[in-house]
C-alpha atoms as a PDB file:
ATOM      1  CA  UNK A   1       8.351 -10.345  -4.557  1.00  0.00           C
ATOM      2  CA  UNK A   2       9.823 -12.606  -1.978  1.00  0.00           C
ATOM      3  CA  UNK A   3       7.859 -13.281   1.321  1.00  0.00           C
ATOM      4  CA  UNK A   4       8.528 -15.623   4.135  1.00  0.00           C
ATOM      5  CA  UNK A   5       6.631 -19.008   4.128  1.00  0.00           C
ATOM      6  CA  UNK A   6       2.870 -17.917   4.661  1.00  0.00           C
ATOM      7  CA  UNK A   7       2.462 -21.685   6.110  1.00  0.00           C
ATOM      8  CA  UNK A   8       5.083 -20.430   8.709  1.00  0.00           C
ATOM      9  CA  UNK A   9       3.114 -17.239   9.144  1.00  0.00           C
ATOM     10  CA  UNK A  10       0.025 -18.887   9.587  1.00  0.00           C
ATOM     11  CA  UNK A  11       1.400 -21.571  12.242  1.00  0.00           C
ATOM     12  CA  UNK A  12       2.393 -18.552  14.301  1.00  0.00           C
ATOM     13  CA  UNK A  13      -0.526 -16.468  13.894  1.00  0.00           C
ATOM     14  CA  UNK A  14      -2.007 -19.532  15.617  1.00  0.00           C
ATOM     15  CA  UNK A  15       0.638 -20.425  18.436  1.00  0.00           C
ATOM     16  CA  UNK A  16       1.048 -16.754  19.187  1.00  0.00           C
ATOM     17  CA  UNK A  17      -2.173 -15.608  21.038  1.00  0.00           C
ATOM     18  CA  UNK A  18      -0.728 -13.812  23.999  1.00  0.00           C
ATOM     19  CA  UNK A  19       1.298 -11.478  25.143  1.00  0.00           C
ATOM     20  CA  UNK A  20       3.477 -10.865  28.403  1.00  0.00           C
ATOM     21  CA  UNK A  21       5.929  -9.008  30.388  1.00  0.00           C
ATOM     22  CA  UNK A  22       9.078 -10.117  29.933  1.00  0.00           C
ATOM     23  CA  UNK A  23      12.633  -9.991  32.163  1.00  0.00           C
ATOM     24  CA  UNK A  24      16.264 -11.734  31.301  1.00  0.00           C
ATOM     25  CA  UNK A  25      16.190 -15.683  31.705  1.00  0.00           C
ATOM     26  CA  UNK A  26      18.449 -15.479  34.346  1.00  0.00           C
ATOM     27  CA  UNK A  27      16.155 -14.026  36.796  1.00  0.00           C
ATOM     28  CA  UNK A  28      13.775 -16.814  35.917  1.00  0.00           C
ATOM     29  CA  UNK A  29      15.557 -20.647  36.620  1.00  0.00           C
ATOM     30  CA  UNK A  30      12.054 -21.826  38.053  1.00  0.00           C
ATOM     31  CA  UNK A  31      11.264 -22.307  34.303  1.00  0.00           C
ATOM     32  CA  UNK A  32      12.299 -25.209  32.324  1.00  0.00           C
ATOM     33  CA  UNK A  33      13.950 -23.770  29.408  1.00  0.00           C
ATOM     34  CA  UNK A  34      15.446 -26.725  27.517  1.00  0.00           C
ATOM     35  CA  UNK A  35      12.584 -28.656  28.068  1.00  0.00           C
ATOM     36  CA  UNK A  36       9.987 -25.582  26.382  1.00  0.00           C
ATOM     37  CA  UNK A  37      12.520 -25.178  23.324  1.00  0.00           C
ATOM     38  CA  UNK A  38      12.196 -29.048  22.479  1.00  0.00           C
ATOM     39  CA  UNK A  39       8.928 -29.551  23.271  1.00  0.00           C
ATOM     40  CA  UNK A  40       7.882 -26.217  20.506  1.00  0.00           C
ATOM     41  CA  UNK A  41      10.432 -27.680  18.454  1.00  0.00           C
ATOM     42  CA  UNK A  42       8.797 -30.892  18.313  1.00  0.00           C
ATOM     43  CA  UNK A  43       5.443 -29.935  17.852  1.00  0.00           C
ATOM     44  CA  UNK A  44       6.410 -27.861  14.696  1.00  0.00           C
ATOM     45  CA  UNK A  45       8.747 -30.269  12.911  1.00  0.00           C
ATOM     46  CA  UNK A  46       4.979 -31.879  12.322  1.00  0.00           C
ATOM     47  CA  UNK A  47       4.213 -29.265  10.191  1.00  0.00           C
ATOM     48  CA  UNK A  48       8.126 -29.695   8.574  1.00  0.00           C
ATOM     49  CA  UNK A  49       7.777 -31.345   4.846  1.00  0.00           C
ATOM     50  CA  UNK A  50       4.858 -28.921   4.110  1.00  0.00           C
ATOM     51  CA  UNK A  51       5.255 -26.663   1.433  1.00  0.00           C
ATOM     52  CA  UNK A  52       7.533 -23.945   1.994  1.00  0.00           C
ATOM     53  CA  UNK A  53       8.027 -24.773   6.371  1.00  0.00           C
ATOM     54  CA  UNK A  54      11.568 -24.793   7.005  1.00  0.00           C
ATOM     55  CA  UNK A  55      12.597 -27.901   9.175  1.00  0.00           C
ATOM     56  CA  UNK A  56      13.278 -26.359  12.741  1.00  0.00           C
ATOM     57  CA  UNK A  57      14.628 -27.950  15.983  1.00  0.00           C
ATOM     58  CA  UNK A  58      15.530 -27.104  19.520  1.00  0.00           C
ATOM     59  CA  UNK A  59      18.642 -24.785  18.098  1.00  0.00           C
ATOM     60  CA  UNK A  60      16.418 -22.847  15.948  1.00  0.00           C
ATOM     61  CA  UNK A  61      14.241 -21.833  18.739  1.00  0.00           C
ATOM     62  CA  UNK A  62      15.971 -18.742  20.378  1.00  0.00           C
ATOM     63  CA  UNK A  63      14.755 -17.530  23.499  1.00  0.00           C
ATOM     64  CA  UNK A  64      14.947 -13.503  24.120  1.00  0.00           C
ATOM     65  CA  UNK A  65      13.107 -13.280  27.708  1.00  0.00           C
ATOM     66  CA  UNK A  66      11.066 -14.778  30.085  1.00  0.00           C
ATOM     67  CA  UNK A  67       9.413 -13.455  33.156  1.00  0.00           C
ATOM     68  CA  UNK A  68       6.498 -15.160  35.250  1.00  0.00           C
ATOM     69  CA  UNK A  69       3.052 -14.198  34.303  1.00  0.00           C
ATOM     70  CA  UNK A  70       0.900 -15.539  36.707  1.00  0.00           C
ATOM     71  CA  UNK A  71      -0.587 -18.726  38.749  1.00  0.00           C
ATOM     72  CA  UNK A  72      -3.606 -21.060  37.732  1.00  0.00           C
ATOM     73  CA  UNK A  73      -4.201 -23.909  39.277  1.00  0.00           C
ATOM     74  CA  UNK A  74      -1.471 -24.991  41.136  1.00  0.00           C
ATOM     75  CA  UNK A  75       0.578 -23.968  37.520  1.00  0.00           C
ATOM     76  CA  UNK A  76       3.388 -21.530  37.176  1.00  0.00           C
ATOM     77  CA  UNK A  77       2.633 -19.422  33.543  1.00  0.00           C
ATOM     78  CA  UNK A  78       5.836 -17.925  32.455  1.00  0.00           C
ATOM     79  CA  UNK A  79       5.889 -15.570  29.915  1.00  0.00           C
ATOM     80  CA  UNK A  80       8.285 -17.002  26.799  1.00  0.00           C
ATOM     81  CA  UNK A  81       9.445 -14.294  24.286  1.00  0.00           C
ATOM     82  CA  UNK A  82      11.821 -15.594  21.440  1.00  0.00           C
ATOM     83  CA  UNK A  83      12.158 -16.111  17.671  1.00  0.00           C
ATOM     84  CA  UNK A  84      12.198 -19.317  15.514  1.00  0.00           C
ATOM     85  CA  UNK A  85      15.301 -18.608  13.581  1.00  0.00           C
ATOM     86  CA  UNK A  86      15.413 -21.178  10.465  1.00  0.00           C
ATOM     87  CA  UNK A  87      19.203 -21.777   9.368  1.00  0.00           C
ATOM     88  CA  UNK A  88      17.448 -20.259   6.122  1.00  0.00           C
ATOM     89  CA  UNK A  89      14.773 -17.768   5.453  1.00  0.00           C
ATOM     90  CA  UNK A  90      13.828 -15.012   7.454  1.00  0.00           C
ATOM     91  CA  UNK A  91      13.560 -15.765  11.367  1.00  0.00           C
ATOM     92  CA  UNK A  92       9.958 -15.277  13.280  1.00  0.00           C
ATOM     93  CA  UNK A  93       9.209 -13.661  16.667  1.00  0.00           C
ATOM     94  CA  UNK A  94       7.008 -15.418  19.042  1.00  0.00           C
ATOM     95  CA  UNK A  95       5.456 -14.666  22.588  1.00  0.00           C
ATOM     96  CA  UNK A  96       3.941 -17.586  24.610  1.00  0.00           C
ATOM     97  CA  UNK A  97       2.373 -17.941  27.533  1.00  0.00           C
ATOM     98  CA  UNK A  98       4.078 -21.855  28.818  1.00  0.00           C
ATOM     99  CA  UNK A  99       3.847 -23.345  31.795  1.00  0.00           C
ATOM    100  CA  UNK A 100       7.305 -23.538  34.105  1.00  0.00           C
ATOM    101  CA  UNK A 101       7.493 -27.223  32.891  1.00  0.00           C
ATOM    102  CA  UNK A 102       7.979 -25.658  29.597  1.00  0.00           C
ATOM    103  CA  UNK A 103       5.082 -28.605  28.732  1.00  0.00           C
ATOM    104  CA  UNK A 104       1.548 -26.148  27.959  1.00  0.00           C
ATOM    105  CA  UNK A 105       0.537 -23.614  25.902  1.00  0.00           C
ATOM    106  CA  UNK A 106      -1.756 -21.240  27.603  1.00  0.00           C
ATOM    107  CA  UNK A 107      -3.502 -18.678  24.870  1.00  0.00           C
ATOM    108  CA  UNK A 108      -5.415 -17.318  27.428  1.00  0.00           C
ATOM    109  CA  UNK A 109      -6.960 -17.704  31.285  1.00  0.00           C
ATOM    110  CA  UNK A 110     -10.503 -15.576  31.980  1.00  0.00           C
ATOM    111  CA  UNK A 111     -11.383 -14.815  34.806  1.00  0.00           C
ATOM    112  CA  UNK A 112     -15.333 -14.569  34.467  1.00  0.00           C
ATOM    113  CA  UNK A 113     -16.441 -12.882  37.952  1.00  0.00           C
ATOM    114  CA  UNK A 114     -13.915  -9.603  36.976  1.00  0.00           C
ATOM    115  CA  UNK A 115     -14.446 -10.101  32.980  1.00  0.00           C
ATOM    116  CA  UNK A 116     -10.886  -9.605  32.192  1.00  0.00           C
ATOM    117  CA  UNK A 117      -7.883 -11.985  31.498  1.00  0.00           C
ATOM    118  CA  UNK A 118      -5.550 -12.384  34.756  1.00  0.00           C
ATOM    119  CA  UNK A 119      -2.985 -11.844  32.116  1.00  0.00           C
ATOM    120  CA  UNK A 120      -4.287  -8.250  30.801  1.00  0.00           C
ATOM    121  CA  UNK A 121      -1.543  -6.384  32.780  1.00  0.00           C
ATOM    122  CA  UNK A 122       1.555  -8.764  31.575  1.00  0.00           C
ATOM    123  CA  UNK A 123       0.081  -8.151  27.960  1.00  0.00           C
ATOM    124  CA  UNK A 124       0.016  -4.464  28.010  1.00  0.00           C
ATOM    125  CA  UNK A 125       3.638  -4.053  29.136  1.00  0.00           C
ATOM    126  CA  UNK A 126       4.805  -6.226  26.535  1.00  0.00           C
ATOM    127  CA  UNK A 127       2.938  -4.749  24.357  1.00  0.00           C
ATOM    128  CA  UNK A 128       4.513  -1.624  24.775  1.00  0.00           C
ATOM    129  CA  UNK A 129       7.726  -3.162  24.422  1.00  0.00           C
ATOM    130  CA  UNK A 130       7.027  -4.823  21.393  1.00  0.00           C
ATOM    131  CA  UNK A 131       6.197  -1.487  19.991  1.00  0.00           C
ATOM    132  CA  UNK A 132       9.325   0.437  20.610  1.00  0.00           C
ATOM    133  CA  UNK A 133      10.636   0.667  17.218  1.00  0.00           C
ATOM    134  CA  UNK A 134       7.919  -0.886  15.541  1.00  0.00           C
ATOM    135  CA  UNK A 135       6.866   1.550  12.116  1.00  0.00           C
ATOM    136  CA  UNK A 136       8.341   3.886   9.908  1.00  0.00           C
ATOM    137  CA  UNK A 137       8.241   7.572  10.877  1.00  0.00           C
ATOM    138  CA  UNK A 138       5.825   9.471   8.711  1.00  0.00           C
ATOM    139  CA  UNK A 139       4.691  12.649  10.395  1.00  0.00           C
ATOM    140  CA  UNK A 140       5.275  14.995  13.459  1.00  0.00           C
ATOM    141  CA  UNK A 141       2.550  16.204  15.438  1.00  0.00           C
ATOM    142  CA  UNK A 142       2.349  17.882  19.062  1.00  0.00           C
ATOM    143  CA  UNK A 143       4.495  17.051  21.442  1.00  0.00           C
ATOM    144  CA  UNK A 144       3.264  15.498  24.492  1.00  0.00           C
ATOM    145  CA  UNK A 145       0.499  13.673  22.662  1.00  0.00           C
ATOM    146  CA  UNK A 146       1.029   9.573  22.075  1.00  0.00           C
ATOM    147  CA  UNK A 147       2.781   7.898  19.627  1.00  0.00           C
ATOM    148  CA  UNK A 148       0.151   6.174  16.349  1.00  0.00           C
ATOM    149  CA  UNK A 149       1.099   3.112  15.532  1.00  0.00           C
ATOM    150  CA  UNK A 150      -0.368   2.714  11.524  1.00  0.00           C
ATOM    151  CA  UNK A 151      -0.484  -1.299  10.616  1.00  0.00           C
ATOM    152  CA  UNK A 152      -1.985  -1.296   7.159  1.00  0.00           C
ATOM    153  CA  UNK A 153      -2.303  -2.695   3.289  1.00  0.00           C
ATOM    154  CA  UNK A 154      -2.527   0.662   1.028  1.00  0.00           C
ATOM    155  CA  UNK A 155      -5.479  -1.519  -1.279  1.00  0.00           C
ATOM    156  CA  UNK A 156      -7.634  -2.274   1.934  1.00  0.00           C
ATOM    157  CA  UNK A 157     -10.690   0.654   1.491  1.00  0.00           C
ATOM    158  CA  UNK A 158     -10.908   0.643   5.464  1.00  0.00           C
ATOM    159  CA  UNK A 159      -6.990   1.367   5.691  1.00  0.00           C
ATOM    160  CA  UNK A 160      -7.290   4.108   3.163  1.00  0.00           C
ATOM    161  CA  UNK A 161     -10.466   5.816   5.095  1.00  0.00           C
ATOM    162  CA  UNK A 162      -8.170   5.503   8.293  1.00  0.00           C
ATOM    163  CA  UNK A 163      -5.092   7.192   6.649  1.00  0.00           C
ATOM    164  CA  UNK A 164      -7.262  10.150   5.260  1.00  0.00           C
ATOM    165  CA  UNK A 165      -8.650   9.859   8.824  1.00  0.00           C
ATOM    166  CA  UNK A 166      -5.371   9.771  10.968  1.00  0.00           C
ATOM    167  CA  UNK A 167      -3.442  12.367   8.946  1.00  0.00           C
ATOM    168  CA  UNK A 168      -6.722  15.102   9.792  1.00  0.00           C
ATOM    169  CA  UNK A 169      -5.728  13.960  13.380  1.00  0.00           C
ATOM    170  CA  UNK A 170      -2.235  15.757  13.283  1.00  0.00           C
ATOM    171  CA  UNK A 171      -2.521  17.728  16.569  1.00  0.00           C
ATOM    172  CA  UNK A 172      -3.632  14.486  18.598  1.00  0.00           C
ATOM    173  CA  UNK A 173      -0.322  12.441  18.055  1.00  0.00           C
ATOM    174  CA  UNK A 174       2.936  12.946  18.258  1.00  0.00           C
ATOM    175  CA  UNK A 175       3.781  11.201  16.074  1.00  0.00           C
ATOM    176  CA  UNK A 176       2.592   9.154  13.293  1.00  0.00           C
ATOM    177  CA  UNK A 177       4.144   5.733  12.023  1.00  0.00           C
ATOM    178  CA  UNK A 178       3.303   2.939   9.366  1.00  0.00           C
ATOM    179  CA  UNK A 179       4.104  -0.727   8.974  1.00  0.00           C
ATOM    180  CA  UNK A 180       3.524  -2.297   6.209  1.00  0.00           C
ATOM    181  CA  UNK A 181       1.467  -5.016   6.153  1.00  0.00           C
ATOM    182  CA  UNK A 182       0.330  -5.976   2.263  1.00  0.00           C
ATOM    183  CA  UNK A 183      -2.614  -8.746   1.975  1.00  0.00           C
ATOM    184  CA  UNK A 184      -2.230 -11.878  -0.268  1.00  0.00           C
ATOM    185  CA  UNK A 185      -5.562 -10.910  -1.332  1.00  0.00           C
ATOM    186  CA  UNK A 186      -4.791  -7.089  -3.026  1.00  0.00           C
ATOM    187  CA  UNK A 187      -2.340  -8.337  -5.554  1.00  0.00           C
ATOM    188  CA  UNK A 188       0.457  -5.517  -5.720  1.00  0.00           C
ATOM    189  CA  UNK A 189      -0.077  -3.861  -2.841  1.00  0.00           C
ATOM    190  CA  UNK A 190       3.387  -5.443  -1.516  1.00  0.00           C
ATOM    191  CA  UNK A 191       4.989  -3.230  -4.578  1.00  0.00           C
ATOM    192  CA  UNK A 192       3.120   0.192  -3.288  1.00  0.00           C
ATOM    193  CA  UNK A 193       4.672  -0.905   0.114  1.00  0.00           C
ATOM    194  CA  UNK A 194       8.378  -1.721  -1.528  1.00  0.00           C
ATOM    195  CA  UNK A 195       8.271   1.539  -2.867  1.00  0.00           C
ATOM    196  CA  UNK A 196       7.342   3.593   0.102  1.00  0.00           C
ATOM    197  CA  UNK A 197      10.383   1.481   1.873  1.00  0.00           C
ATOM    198  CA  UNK A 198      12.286   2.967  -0.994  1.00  0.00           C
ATOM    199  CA  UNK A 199      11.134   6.200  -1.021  1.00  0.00           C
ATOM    200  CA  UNK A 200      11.896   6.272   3.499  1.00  0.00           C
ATOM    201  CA  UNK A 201      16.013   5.720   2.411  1.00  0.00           C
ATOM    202  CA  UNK A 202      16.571   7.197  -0.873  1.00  0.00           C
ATOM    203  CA  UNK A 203      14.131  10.277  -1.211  1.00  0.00           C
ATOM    204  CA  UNK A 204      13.277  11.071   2.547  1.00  0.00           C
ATOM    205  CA  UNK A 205      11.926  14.239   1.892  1.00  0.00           C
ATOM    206  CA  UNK A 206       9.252  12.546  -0.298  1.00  0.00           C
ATOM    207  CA  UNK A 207       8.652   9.500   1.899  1.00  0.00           C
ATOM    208  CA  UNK A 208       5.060  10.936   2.794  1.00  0.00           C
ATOM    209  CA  UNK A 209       4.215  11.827  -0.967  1.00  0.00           C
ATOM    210  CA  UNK A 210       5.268   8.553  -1.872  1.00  0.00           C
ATOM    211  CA  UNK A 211       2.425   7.498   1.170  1.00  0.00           C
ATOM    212  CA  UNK A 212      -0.404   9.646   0.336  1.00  0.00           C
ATOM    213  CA  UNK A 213      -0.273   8.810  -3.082  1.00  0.00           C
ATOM    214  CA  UNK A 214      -0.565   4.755  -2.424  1.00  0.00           C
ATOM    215  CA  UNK A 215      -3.219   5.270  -0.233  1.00  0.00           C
ATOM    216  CA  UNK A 216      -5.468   7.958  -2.337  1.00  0.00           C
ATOM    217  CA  UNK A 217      -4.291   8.045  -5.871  1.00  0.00           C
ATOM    218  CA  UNK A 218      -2.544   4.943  -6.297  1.00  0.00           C
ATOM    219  CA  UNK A 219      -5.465   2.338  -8.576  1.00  0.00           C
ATOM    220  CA  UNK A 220      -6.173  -0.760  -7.304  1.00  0.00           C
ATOM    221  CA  UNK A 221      -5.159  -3.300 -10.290  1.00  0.00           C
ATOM    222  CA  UNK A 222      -7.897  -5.581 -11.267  1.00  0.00           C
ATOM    223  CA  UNK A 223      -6.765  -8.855 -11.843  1.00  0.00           C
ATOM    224  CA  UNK A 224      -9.120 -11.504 -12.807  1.00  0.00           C
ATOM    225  CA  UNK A 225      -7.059 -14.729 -10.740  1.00  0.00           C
ATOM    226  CA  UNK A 226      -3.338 -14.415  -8.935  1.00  0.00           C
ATOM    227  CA  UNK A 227      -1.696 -16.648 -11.674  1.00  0.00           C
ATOM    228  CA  UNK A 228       1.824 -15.799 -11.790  1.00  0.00           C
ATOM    229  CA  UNK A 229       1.242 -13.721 -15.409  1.00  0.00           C
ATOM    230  CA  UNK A 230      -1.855 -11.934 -13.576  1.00  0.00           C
ATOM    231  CA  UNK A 231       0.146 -11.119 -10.415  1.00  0.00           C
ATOM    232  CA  UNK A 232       3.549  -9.788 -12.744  1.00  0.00           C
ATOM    233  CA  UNK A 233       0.931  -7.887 -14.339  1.00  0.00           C
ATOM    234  CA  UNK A 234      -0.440  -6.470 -11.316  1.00  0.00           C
ATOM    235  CA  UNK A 235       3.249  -5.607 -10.013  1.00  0.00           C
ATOM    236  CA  UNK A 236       4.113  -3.563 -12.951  1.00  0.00           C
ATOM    237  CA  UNK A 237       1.079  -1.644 -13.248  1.00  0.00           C
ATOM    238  CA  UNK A 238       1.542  -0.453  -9.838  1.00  0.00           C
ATOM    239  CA  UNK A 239       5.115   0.132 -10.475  1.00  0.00           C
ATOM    240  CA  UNK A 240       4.521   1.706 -13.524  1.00  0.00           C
ATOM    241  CA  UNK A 241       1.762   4.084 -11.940  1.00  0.00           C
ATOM    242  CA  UNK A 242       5.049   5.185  -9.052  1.00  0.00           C
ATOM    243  CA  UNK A 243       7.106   5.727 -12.196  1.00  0.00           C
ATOM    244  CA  UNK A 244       4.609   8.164 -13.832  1.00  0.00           C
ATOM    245  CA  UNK A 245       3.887  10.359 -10.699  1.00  0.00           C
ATOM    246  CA  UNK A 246       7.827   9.791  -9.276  1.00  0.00           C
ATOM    247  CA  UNK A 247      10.459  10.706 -12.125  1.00  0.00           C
ATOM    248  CA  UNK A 248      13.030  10.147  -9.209  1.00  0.00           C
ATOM    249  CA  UNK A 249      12.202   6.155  -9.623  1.00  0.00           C
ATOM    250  CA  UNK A 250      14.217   6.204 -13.064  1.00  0.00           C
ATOM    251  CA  UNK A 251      17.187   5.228 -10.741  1.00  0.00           C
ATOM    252  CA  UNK A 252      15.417   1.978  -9.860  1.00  0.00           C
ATOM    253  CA  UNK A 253      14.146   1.933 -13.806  1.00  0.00           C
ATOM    254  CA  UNK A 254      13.012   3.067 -16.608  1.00  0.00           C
ATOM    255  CA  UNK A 255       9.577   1.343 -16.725  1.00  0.00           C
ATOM    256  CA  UNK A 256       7.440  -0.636 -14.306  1.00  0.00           C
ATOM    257  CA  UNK A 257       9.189  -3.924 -15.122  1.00  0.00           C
ATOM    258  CA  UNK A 258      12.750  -2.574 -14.777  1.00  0.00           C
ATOM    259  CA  UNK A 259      11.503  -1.433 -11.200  1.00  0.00           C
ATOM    260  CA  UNK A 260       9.938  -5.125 -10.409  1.00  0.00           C
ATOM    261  CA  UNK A 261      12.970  -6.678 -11.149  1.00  0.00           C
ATOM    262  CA  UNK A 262      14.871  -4.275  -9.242  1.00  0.00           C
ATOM    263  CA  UNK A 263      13.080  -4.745  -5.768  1.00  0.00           C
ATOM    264  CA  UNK A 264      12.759  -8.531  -5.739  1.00  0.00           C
ATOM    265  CA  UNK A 265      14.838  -9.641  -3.017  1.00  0.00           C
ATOM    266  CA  UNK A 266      16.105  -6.246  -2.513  1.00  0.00           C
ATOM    267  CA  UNK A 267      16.494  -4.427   1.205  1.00  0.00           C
ATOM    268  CA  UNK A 268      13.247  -2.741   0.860  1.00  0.00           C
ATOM    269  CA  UNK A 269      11.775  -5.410   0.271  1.00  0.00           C
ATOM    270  CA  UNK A 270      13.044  -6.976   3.165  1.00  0.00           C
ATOM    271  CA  UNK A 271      11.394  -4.033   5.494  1.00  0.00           C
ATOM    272  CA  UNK A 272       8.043  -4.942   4.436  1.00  0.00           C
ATOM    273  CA  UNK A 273       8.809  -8.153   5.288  1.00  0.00           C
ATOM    274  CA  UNK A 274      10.174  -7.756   8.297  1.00  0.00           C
ATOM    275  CA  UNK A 275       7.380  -5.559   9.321  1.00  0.00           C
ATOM    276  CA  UNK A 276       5.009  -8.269   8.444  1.00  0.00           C
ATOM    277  CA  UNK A 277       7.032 -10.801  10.712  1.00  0.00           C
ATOM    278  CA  UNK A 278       6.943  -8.806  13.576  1.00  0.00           C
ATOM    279  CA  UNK A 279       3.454  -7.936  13.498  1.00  0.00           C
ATOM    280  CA  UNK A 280       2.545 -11.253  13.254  1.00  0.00           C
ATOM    281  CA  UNK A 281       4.591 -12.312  16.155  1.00  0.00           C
ATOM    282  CA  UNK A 282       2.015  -9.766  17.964  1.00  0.00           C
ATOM    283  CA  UNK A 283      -1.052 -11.658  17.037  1.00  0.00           C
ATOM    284  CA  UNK A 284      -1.776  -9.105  13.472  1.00  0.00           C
ATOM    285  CA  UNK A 285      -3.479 -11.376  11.017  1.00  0.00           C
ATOM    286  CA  UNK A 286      -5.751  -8.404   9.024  1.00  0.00           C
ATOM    287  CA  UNK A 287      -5.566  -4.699   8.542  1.00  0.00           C
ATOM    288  CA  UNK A 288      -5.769  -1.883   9.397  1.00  0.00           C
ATOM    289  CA  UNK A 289      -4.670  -2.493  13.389  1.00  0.00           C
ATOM    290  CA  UNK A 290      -4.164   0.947  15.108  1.00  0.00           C
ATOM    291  CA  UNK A 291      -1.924   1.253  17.959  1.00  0.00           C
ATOM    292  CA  UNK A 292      -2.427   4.449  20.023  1.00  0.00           C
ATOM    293  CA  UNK A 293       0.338   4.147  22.303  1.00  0.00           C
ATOM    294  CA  UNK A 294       0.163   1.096  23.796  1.00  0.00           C
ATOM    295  CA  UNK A 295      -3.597   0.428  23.236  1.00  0.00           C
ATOM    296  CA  UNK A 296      -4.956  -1.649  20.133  1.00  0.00           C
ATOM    297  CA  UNK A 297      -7.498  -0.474  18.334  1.00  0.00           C
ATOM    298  CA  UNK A 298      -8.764  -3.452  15.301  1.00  0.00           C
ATOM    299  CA  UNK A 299     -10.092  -1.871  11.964  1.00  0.00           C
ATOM    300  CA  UNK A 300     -11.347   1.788  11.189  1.00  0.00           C
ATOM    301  CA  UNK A 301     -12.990   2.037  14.478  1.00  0.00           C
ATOM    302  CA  UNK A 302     -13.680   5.865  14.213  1.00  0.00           C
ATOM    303  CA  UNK A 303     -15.532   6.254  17.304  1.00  0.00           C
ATOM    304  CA  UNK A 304     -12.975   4.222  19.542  1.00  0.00           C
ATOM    305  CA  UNK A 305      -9.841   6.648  17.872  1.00  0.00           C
ATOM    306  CA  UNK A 306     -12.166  10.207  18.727  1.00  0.00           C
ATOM    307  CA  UNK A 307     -11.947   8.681  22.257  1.00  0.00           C
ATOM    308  CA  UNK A 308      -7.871   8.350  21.800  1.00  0.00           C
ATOM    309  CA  UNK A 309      -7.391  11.401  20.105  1.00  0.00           C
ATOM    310  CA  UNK A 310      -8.853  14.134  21.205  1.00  0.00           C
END
């Protein structure tokens, strides 16, 4: 399976720390946009050479929207919201909070009488933004209830207690949706996620079978190391396993490897990707995250989610 440079990932999961409101650049000429775009561009291309980073530069730095977040110190924070788009590879999504020099990175400003960031506000509407969209539509519940946001890996043990949890939780949301979000660590858990992707386009009326089953039935391969035999291994066992409960997978093929081969590089492999690019761009470095309309919830925080959903 084909993923986007994790060194990339990482670099962002680092850069992006904040979120903000966001309006069209035009409504913001107080900030220094060419001067922002060459100054991130610069301070990646250090990271440029290293395996896997794609070289970048002022051109591969898009910028969607700005809008001013707030004042500190005689400094103008503007809200930057963008993507590095690599001339290959898949492009990134980024929110910053940058000074109106377009000079500083500001992950964050406290302010420790109140106890709350003076940015809390600007990150909760973007927030909500960012999640318009965001997930793959698994079940209907009552109207009038929020929308559940479900970022997860179907071979984390929290994420699995969650689903089991969240599906119980029917009449509380309405509506339920997953991203995928497979670890490096649980070694064909991108497969399980391929295949759900599959499952969403080409047998919609399974889509949620194909989801339960990954997250209850589905075995968790043991591999002893993630050597390249020991990870094919893994992929085809979990394949395989889809196969045996899913006759309608014979289309992708007739045995676990057939099915491997047929979803690297393929388009649903590129939604779990994609999913995992975007939730990165909002900060999302481990599962599960749960997003109860706009508010975050991190891990299997049961008694948190009884607050949300009741």
């Amino acid at each position: 399976m084909r993923r986007y440079p994790v060194s990339l990932l990482l670099a962002l999961a680092l850069l992006v720390l904040s979120q903000a409101p966001a309006l069209a650049e035009a409504e913001n000429a107080a900030f220094n946009m060419q001067a922002f775009r060459k100054n991130f561009a610069a301070g990646l291309s250090g990271l440029a050479g290293q395996t896997n980073f794609p070289a970048l530069t002022e051109e591969n730095v898009q910028v969607d929207k700005v809008d001013k977040a707030g004042a500190f110190g005689g400094l103008d924070i503007y809200a930057v919201k963008g993507r590095l788009a690599p001339a290959e590879g898949q492009s990134q999504p980024f929110l910053l909070f940058v000074s109106a020099d377009g000079q500083f990175h500001v992950s964050d400003i406290v302010n420790l009488y109140a106890g709350r960031s003076i940015f809390k506000d600007a990150r909760e509407r973007m927030r909500a933004e960012d999640l318009k969209g965001f997930g793959h539509s698994l079940l209907k519940g009552a109207p009038d209830k929020p929308v559940v946001i479900y970022v997860s890996d179907p071979f984390c043990p929290y994420c699995r207690q969650a689903f089991a949890y969240l599906l119980d939780k029917k009449q509380a949301f309405s509506e339920l949706r997953l991203a995928h979000f497979p670890l490096s660590s649980h070694p064909g858990a991108d497969i399980a996620c391929a295949l759900m992707a599959w499952a969403e386009a080409k047998a919609p009326k399974k889509a949620l079978d194909f989801v339960r089953f990954g997250y209850g039935e589905l075995p968790v391969p043991k591999v002893a190391d993630k050597s390249p035999e020991n990870m094919k291994k893994a992929w085809e066992e979990v394949a395989g396993a889809y196969l045996g409960r899913f006759p309608e997978l014979k289309a992708l093929g007739k045995s676990g490897a057939a099915i491997v081969k047929a979803l690297g590089d393929s388009k649903y492999d590129r939604v779990v990707s994609e999913d995992m690019a975007r939730a990165t761009g909002m900060g999302i470095s481990g599962t599960p995250i749960i997003f109860v309309g706009s508010t975050r919830v991190e891990g299997f925080d049961e008694g948190r989610l009884n607050e949300l959903l009741k």
